[in-house]
PDB file of N, CA and C in Angstrom:
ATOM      1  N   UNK A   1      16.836  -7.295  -2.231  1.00  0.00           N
ATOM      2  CA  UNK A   1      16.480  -6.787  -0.920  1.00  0.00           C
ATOM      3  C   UNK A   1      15.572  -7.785  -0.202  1.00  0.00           C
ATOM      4  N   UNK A   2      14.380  -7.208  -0.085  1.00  0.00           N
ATOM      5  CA  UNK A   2      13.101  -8.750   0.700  1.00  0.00           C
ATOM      6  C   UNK A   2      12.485  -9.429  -0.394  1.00  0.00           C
ATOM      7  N   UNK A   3      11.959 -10.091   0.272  1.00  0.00           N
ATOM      8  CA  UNK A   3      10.995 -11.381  -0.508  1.00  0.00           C
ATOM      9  C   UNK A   3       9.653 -10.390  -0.691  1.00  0.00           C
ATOM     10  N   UNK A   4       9.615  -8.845  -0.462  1.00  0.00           N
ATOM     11  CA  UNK A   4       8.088  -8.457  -0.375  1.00  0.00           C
ATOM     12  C   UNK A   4       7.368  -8.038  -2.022  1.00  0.00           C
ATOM     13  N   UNK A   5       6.946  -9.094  -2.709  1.00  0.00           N
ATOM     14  CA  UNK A   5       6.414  -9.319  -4.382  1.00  0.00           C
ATOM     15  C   UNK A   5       5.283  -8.817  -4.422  1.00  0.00           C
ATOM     16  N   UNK A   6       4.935  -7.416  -4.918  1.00  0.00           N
ATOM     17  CA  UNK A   6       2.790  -7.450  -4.887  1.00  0.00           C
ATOM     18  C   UNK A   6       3.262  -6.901  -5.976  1.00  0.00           C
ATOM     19  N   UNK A   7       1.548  -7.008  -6.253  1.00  0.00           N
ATOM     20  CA  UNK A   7       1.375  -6.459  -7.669  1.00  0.00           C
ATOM     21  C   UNK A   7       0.400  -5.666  -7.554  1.00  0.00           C
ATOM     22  N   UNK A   8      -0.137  -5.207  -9.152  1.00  0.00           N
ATOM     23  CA  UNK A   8      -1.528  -4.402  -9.081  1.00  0.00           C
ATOM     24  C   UNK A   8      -2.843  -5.106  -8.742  1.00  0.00           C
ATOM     25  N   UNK A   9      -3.584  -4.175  -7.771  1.00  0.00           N
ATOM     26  CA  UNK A   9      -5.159  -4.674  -6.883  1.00  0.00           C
ATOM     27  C   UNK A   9      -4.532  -5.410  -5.675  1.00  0.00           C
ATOM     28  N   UNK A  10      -3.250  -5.849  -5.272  1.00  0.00           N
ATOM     29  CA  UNK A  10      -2.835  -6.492  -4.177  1.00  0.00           C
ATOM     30  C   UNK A  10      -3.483  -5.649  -2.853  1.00  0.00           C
ATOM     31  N   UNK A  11      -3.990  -6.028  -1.696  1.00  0.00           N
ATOM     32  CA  UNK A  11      -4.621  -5.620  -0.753  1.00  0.00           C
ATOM     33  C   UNK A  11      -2.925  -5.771   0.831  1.00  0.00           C
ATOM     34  N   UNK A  12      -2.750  -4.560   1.325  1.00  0.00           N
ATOM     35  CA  UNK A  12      -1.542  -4.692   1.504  1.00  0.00           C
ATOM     36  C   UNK A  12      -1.828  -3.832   3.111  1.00  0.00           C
ATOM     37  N   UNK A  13      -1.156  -4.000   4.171  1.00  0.00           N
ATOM     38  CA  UNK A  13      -0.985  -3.345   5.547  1.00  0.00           C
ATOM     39  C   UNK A  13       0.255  -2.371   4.944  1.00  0.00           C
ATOM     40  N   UNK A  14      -0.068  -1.231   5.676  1.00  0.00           N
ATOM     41  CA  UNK A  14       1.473  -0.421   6.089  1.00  0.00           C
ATOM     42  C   UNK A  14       1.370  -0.482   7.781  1.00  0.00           C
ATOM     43  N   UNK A  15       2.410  -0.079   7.821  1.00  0.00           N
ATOM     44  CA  UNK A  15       3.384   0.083   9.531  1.00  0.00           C
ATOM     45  C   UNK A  15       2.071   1.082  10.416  1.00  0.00           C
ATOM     46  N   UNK A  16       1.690   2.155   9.519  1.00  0.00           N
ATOM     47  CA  UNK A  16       0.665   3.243  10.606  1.00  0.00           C
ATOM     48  C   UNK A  16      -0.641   3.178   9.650  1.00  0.00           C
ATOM     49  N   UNK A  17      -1.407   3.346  10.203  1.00  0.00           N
ATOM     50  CA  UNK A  17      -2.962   3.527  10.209  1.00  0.00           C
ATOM     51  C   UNK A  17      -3.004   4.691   9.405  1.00  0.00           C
ATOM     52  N   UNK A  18      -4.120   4.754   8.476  1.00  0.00           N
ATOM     53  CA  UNK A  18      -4.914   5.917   8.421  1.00  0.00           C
ATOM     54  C   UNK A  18      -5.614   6.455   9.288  1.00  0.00           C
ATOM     55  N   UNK A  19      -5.598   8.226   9.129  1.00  0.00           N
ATOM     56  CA  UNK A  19      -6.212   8.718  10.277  1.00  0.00           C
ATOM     57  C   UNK A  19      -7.638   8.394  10.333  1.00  0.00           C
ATOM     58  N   UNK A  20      -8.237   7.710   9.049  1.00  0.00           N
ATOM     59  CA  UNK A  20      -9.788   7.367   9.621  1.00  0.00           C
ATOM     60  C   UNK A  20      -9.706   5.906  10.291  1.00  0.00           C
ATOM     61  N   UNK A  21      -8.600   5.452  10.697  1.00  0.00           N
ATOM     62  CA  UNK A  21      -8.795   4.351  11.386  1.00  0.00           C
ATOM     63  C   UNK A  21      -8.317   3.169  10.278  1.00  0.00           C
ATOM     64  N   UNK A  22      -8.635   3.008   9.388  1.00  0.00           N
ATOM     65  CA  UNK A  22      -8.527   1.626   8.831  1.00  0.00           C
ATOM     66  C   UNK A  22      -6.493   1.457   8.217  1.00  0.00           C
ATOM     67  N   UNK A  23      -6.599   0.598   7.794  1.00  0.00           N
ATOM     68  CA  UNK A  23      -5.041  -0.411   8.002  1.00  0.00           C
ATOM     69  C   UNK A  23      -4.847  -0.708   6.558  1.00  0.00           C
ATOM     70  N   UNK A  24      -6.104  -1.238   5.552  1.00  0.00           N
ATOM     71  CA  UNK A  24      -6.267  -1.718   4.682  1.00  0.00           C
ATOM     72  C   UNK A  24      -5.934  -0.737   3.418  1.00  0.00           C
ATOM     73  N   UNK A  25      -5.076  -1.023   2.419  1.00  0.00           N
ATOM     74  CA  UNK A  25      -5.167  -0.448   1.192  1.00  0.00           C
ATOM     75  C   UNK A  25      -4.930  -1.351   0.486  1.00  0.00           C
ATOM     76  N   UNK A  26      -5.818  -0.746  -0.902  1.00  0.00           N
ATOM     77  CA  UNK A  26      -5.185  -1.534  -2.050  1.00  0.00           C
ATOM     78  C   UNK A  26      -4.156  -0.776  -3.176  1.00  0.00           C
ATOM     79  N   UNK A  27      -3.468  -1.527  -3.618  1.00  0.00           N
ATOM     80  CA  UNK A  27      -2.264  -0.803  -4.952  1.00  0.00           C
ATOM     81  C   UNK A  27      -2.972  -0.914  -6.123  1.00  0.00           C
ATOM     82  N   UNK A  28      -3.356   0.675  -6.740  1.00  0.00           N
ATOM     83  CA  UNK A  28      -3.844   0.802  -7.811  1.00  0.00           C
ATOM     84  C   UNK A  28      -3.205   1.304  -8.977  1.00  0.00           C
ATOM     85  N   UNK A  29      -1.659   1.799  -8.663  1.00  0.00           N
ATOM     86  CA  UNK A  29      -1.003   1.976  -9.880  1.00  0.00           C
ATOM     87  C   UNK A  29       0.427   1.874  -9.217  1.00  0.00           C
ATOM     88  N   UNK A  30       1.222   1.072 -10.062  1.00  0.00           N
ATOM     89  CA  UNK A  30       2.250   1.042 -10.232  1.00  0.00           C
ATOM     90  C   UNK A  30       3.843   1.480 -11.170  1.00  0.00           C
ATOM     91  N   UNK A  31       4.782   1.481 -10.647  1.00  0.00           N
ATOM     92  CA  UNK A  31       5.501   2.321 -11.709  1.00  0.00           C
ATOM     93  C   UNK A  31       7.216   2.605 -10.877  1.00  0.00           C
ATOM     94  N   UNK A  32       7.285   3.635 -10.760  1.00  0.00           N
ATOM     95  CA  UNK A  32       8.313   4.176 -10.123  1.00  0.00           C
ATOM     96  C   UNK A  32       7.713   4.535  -8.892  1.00  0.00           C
ATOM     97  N   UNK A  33       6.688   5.559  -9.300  1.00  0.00           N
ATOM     98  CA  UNK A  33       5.904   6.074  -7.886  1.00  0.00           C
ATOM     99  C   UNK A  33       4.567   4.627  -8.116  1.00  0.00           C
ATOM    100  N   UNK A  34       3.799   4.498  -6.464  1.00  0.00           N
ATOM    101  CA  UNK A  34       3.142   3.704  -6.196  1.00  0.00           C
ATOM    102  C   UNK A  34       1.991   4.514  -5.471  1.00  0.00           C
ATOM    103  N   UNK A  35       0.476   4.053  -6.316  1.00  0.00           N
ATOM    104  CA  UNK A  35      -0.512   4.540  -5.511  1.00  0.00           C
ATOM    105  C   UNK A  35      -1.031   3.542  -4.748  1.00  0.00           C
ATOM    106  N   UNK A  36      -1.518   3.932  -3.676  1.00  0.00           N
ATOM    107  CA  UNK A  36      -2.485   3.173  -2.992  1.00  0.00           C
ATOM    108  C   UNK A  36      -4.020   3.748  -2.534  1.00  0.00           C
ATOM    109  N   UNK A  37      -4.952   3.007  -2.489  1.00  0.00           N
ATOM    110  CA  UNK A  37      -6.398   3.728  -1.945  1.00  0.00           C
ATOM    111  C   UNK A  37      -6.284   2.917  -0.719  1.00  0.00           C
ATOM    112  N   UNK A  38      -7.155   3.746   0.456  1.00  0.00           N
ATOM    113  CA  UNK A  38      -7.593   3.581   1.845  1.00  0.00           C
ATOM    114  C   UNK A  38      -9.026   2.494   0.955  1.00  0.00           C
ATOM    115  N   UNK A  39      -9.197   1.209   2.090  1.00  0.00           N
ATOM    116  CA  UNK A  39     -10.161   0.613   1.337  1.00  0.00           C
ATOM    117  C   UNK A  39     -11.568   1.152   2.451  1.00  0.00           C
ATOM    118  N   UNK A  40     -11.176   2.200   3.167  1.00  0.00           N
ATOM    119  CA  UNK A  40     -12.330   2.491   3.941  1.00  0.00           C
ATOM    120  C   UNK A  40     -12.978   3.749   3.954  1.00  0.00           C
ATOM    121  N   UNK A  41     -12.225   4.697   3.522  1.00  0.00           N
ATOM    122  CA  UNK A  41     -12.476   5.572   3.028  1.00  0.00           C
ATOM    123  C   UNK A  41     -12.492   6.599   1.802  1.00  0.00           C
ATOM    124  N   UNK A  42     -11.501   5.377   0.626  1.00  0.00           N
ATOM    125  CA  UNK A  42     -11.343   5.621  -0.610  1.00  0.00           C
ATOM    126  C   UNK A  42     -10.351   6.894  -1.100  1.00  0.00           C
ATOM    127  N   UNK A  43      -9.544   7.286  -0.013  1.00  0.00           N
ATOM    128  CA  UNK A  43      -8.733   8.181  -0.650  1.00  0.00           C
ATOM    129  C   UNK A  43      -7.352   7.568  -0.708  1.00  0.00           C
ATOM    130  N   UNK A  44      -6.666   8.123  -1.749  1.00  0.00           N
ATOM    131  CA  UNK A  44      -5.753   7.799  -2.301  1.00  0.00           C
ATOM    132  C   UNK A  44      -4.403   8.271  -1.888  1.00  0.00           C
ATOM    133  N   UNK A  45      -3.098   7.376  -1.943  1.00  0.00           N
ATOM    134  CA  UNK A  45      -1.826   8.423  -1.757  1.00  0.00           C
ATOM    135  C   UNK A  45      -0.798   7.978  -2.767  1.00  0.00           C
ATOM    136  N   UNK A  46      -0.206   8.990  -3.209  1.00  0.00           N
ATOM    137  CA  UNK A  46       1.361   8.530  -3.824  1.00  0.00           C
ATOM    138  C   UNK A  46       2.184   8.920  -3.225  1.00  0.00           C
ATOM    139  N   UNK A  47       2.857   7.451  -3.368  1.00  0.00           N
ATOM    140  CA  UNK A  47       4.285   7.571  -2.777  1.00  0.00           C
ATOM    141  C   UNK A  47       5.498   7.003  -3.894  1.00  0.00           C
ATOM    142  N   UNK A  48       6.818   7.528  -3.901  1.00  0.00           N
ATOM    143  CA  UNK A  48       7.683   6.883  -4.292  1.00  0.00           C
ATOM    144  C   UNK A  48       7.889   5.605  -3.560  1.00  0.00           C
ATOM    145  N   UNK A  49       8.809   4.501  -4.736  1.00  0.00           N
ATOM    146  CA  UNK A  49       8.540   3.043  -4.496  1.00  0.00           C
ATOM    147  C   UNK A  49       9.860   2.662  -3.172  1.00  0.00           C
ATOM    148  N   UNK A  50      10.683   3.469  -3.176  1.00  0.00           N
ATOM    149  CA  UNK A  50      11.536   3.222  -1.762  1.00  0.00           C
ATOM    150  C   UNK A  50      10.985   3.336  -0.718  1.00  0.00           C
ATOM    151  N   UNK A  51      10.253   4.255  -0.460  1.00  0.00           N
ATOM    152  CA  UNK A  51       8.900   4.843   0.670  1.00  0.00           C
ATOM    153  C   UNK A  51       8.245   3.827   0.749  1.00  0.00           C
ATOM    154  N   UNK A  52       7.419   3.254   0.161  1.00  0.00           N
ATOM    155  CA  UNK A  52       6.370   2.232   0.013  1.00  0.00           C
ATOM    156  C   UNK A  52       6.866   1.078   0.288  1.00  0.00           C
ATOM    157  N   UNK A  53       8.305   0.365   0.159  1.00  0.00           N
ATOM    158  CA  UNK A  53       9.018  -0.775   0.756  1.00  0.00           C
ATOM    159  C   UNK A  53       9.320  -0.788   1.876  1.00  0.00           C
ATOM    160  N   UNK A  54       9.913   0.468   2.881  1.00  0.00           N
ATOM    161  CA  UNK A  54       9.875   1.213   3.653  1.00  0.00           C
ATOM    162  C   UNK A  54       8.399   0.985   4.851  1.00  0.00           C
ATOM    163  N   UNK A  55       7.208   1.264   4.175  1.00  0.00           N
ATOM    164  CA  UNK A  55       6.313   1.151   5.446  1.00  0.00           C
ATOM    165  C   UNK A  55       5.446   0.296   4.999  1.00  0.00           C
ATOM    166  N   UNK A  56       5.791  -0.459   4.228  1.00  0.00           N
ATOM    167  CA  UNK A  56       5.300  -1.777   4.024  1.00  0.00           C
ATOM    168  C   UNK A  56       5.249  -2.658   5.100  1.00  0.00           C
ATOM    169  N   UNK A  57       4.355  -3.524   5.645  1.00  0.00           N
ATOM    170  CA  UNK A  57       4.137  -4.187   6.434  1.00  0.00           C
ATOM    171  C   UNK A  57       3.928  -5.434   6.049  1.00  0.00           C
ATOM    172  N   UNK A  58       2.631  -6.085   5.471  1.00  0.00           N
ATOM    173  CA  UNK A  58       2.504  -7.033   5.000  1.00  0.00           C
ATOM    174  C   UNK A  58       1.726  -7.360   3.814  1.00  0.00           C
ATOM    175  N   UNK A  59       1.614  -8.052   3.152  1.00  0.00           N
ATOM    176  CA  UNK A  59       0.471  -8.388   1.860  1.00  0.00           C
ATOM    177  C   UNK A  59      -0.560  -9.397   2.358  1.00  0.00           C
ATOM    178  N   UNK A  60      -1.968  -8.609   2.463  1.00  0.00           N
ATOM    179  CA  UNK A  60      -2.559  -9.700   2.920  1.00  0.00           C
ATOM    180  C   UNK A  60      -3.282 -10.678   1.962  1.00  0.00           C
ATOM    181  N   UNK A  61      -3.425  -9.872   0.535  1.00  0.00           N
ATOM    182  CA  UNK A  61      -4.423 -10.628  -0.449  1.00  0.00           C
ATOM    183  C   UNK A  61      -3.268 -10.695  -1.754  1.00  0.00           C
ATOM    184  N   UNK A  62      -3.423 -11.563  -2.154  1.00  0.00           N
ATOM    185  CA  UNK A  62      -2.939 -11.684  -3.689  1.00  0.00           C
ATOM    186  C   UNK A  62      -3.621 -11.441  -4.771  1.00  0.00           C
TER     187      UNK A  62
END
């Protein structure tokens, strides 16, 4: 499919904002389903990994 490669602790944009404003998450578990934390307000979401390729935007940290 894309060239889009992260891994675990990767610091990553999605397509929409969190409602507290910030852009930033990091990937803290990986698998089938994929978590991510808000790095601004520390809450967490799971999503399945089609979803997550889906509103993936960009990787900003390696």
């Amino acid at each position: 499919m894309d060239s889009k490669e992260y891994k675990l602790n990767d610091i990553v944009m999605m397509r929409k904002e969190h409602p507290c404003g910030a852009n930033k998450w990091q990937i803290i578990r990986m698998g089938a389903d994929i978590r991510i934390k808000c790095l601004n307000c520390e809450r967490s979401i799971l999503m399945p990994r089609s979803e997550f390729d889906r509103k993936l935007k960009k990787i900003i940290t390696e």
